[in-house]
N, C-alpha and C. Protein backbone atom coordinates (compact mmCIF):
# COMPACT_ATOMS: atom_id res chain seq x y z
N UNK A 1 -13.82 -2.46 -16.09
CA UNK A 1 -13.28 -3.78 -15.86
C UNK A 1 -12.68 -3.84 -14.46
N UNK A 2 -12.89 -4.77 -13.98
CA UNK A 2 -12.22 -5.22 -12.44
C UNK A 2 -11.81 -6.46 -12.52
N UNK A 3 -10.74 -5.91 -12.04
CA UNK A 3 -9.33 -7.54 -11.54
C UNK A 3 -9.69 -7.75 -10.05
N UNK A 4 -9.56 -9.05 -10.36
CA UNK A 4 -9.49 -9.26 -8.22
C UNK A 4 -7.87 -9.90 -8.25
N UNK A 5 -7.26 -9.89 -7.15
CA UNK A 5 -6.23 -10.93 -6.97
C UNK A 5 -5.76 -10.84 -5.25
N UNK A 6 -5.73 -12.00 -5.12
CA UNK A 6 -5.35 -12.11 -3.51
C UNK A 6 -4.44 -13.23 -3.32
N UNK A 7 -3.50 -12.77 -2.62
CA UNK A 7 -2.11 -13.17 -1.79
C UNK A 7 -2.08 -13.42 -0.55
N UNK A 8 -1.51 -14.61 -0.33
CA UNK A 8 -1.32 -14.32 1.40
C UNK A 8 0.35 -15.04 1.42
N UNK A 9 0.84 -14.62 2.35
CA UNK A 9 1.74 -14.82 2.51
C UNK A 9 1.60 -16.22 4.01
N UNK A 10 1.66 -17.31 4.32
CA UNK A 10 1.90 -17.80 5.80
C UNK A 10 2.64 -17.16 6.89
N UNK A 11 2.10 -17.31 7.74
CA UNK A 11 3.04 -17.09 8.88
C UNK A 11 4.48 -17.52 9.17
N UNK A 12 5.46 -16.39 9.25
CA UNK A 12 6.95 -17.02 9.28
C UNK A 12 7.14 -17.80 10.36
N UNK A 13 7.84 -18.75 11.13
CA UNK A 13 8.31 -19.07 12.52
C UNK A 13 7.82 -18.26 13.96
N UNK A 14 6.75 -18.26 14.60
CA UNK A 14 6.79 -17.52 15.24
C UNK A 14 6.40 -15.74 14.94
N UNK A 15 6.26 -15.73 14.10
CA UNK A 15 5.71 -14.58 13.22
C UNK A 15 4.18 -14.75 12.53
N UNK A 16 3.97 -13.82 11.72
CA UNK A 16 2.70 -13.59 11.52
C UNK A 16 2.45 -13.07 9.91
N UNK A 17 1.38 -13.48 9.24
CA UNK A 17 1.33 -13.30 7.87
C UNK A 17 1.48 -12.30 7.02
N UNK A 18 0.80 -12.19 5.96
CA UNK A 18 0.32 -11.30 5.35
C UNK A 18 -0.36 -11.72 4.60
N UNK A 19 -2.08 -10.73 4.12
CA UNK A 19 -2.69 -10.59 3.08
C UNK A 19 -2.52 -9.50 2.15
N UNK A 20 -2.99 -9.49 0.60
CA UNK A 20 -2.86 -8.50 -0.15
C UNK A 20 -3.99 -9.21 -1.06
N UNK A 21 -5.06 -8.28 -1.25
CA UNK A 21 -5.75 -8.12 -2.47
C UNK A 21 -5.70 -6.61 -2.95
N UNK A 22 -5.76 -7.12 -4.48
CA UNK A 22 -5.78 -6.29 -5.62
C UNK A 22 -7.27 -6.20 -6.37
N UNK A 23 -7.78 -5.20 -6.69
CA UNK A 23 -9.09 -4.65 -7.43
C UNK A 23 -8.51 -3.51 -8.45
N UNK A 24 -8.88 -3.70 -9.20
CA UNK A 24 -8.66 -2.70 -10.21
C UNK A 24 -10.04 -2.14 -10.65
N UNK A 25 -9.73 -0.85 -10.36
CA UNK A 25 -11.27 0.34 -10.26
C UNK A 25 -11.06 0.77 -11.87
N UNK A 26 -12.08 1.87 -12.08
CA UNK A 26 -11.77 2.65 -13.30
C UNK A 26 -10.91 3.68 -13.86
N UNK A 27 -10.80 4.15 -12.27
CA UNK A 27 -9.80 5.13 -12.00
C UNK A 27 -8.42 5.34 -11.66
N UNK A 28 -8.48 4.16 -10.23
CA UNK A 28 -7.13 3.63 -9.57
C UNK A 28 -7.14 2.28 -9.58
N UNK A 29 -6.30 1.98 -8.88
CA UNK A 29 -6.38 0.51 -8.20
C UNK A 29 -6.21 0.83 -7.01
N UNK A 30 -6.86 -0.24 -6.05
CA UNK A 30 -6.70 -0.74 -5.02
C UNK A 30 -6.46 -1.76 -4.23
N UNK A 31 -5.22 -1.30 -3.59
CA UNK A 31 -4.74 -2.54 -3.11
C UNK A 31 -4.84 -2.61 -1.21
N UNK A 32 -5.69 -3.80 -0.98
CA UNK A 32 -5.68 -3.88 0.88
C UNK A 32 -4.78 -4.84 1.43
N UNK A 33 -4.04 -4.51 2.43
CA UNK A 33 -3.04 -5.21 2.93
C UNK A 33 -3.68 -5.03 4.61
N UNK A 34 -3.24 -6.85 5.01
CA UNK A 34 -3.66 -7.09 6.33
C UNK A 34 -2.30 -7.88 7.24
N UNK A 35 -2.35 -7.02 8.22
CA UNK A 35 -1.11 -8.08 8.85
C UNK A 35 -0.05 -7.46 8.59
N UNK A 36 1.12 -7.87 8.44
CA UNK A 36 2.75 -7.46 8.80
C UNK A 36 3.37 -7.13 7.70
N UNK A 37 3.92 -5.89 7.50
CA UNK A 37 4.67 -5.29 6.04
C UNK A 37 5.97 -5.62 6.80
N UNK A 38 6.85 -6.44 6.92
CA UNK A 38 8.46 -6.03 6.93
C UNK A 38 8.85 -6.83 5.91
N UNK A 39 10.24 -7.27 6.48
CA UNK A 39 11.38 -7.85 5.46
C UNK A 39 10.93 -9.36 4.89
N UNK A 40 9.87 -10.11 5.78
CA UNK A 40 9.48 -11.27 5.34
C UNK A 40 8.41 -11.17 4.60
N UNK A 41 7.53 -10.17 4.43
CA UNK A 41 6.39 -9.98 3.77
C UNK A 41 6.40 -9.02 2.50
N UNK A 42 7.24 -8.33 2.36
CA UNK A 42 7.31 -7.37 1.77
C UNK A 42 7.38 -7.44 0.15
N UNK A 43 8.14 -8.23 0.36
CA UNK A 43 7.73 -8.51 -1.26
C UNK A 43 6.72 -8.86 -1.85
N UNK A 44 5.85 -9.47 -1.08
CA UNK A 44 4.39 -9.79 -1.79
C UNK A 44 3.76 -8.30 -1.93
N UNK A 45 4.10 -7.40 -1.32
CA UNK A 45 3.48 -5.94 -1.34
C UNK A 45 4.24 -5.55 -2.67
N UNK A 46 5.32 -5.81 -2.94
CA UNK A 46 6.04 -5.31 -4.09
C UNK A 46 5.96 -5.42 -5.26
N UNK A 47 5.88 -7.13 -5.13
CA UNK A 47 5.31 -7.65 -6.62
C UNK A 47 3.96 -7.17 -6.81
N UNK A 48 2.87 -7.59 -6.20
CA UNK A 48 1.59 -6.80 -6.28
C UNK A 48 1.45 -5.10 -7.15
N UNK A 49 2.30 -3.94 -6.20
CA UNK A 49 2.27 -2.77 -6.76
C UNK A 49 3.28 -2.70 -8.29
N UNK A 50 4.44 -3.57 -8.34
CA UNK A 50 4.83 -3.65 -9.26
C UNK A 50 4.27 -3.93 -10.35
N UNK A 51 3.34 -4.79 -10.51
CA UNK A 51 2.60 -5.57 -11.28
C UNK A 51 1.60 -4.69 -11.93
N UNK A 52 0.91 -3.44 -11.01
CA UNK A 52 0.11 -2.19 -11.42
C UNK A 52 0.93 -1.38 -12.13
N UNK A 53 1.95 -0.84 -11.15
CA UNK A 53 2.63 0.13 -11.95
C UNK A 53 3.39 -0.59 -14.06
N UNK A 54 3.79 -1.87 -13.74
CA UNK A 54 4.27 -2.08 -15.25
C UNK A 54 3.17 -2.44 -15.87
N UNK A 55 1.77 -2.26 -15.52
CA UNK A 55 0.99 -2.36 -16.35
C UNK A 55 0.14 -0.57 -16.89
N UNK A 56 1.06 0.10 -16.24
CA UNK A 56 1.13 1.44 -17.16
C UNK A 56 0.15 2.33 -15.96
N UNK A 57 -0.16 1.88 -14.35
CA UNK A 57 -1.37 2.56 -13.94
C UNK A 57 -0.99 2.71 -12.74
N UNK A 58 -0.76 4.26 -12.73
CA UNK A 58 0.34 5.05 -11.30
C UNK A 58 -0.92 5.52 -10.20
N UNK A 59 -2.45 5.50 -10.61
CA UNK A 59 -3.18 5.66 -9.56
C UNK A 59 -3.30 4.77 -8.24
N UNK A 60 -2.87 5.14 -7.38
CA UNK A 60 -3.08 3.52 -6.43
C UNK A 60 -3.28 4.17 -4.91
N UNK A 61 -4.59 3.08 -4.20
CA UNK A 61 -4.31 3.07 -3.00
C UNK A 61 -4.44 2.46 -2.40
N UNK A 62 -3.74 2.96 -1.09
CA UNK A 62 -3.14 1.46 -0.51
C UNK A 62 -4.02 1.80 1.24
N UNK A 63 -5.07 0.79 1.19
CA UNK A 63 -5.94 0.48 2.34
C UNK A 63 -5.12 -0.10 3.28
N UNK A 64 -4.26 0.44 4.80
CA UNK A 64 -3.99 0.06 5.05
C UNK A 64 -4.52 -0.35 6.83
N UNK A 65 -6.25 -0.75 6.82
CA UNK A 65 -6.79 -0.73 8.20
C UNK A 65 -6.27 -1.73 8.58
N UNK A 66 -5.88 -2.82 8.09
CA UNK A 66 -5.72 -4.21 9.22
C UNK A 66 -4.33 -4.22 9.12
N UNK A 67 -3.79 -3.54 8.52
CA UNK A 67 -2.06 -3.85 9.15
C UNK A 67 -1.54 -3.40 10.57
N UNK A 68 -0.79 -4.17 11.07
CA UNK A 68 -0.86 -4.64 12.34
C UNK A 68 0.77 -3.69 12.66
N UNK A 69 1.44 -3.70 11.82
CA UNK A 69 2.91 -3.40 11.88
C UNK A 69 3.68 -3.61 10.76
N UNK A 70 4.66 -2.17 10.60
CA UNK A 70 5.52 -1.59 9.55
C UNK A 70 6.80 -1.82 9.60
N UNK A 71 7.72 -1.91 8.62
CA UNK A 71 9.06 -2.19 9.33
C UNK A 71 9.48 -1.13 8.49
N UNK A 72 11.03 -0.76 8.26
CA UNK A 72 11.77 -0.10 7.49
C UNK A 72 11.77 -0.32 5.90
N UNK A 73 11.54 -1.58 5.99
CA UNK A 73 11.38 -2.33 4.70
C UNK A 73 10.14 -2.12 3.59
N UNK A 74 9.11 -2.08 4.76
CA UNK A 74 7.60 -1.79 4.21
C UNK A 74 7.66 0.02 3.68
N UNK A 75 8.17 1.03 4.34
CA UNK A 75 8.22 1.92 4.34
C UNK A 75 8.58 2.09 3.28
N UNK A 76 10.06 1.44 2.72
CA UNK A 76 10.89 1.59 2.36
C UNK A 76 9.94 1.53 0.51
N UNK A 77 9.40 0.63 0.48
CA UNK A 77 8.98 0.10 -0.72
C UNK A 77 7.37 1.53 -0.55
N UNK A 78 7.32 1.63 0.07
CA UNK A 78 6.06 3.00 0.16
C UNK A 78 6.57 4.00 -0.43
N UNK A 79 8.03 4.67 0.18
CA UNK A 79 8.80 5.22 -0.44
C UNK A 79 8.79 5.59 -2.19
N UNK A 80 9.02 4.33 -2.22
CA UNK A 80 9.50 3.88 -4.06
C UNK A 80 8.67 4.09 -4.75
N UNK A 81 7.43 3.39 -4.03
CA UNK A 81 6.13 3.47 -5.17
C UNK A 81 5.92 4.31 -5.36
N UNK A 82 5.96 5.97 -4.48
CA UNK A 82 5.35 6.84 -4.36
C UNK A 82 6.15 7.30 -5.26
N UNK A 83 7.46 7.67 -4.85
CA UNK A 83 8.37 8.36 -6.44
C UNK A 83 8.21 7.48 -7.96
N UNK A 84 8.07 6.68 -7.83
CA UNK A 84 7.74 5.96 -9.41
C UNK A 84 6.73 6.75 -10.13
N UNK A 85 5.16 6.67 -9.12
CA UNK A 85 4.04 6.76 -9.51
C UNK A 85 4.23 8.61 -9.94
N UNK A 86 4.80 9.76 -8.82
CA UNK A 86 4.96 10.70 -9.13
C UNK A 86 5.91 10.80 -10.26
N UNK A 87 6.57 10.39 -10.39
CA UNK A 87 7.67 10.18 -11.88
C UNK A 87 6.81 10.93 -13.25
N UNK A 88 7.19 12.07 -13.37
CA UNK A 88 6.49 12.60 -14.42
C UNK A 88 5.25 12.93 -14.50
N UNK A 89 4.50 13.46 -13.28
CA UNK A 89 3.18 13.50 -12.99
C UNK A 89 2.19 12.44 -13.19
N UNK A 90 2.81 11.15 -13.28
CA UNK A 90 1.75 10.20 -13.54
C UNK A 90 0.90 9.62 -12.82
N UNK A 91 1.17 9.84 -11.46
CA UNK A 91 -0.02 9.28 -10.54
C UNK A 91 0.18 9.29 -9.17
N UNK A 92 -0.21 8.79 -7.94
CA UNK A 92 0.70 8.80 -6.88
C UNK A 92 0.01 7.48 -6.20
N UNK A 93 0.85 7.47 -5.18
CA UNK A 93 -0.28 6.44 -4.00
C UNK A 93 -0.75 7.20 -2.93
N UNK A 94 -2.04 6.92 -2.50
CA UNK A 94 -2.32 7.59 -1.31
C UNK A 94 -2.72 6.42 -0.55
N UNK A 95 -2.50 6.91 0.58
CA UNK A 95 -3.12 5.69 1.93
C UNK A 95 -4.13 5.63 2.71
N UNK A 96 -5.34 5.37 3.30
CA UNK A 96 -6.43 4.88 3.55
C UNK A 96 -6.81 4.31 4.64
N UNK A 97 -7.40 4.72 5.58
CA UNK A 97 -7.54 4.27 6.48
C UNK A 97 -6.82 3.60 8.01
N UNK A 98 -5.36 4.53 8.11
CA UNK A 98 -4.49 4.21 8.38
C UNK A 98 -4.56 4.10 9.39
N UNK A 99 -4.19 2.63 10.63
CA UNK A 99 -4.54 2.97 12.01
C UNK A 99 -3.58 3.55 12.21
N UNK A 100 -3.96 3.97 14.08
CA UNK A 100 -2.80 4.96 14.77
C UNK A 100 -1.46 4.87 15.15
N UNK A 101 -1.15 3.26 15.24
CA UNK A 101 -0.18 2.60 15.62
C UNK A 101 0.79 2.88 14.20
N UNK A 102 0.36 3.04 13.01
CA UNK A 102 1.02 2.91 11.96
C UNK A 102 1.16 4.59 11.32
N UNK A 103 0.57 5.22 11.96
CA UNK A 103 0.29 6.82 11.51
C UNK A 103 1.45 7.33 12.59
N UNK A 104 1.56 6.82 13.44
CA UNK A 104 2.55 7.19 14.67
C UNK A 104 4.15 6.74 13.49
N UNK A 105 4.44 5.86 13.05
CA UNK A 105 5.40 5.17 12.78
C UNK A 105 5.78 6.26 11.53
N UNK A 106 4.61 6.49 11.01
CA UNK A 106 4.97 7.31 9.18
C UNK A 106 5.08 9.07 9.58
N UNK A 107 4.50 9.09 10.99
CA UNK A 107 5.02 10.30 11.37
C UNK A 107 6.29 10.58 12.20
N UNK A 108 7.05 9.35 12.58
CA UNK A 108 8.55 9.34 13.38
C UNK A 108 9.48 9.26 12.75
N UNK A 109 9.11 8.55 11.34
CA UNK A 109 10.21 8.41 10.16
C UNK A 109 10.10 10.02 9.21
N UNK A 110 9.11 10.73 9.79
CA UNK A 110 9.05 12.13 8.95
C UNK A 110 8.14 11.86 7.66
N UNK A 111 7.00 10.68 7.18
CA UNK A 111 7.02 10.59 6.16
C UNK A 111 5.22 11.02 5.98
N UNK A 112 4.54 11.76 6.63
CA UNK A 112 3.14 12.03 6.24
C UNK A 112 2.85 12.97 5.48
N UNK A 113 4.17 14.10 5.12
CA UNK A 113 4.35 14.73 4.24
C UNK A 113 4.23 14.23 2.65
N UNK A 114 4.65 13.08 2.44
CA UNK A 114 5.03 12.87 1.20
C UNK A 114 3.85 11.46 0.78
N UNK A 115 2.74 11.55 1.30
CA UNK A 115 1.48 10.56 1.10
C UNK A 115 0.17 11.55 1.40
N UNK A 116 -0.65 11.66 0.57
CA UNK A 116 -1.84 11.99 1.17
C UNK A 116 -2.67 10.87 1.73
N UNK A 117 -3.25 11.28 2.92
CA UNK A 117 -3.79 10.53 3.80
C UNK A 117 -5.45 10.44 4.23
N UNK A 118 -5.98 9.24 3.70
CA UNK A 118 -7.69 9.99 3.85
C UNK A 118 -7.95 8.89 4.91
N UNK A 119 -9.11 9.42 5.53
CA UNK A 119 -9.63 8.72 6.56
C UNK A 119 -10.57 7.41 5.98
N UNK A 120 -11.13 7.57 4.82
CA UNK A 120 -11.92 6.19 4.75
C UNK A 120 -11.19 5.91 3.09
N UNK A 121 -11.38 4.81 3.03
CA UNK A 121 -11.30 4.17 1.68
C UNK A 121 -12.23 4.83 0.34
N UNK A 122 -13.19 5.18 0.84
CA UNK A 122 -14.24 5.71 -0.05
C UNK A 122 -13.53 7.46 -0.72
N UNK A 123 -12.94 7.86 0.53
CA UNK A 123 -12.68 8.86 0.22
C UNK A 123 -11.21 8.99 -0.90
N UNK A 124 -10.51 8.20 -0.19
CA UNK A 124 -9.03 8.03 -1.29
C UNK A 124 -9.39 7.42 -2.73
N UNK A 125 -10.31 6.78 -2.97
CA UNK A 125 -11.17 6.13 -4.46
C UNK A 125 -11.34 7.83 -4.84
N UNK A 126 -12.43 8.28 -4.39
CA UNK A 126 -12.63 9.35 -4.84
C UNK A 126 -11.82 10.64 -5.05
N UNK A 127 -11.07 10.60 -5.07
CA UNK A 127 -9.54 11.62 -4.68
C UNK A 127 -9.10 11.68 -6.35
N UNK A 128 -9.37 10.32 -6.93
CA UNK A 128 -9.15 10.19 -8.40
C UNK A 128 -9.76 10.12 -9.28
């Protein structure tokens, strides 16, 4: 069975959006996010993974080629998911396709340790 669901968030004032679609695989889910993870967007990233995880399914990954820029906030909720999903060996998130601008950012905050990181989408599907 496959779910689709897609979000966008508008552009704030002078700022810039966000997309999020959701697919639900056999294995994981996958979720692609385009555009800006901070404090104005972020919750649409939240509710989205929230919405997987209380539906009992800690496999997840998170495609992140078209995001443009991370804030503390976005991180922050990367963070969470990741300890939820590990919570009792139940699953984790891994990330996908990550550009460099944003691989620079998850390596200044110290955090590439605690995500496995695949180069294509195909490959993080298959990981599970």
């Amino acid at each position: 069975m496959s779910v689709h669901q897609k979000i966008s968030t508008p552009p704030v004032s002078g700022g810039a959006g966000m997309e999020v679609t959701h697919k639900q695989l056999r294995r994981c889910d996958l979720v692609t996010v385009s555009g800006r993870i901070d404090a104005a967007t972020v919750k649409q990233l939240s509710d989205v993974l929230s919405e997987i995880k209380n539906a009992g399914r800690y496999n997840i990954v998170l495609n992140m080629k078209n995001v443009t820029y991370i804030s503390s906030a976005g991180l922050s909720e990367l963070i969470d998911t990741q300890n939820t999903c590990k919570q009792l060996n139940r699953g984790e998130l891994v990330l996908a396709e990550v550009p460099d601008r944003i691989m620079d950012v998850l390596k200044l905050a110290g955090l590439t340790s605690l995500f496995k990181i695949f180069t294509t989408e195909t490959e993080a599907v298959g990981y599970f």
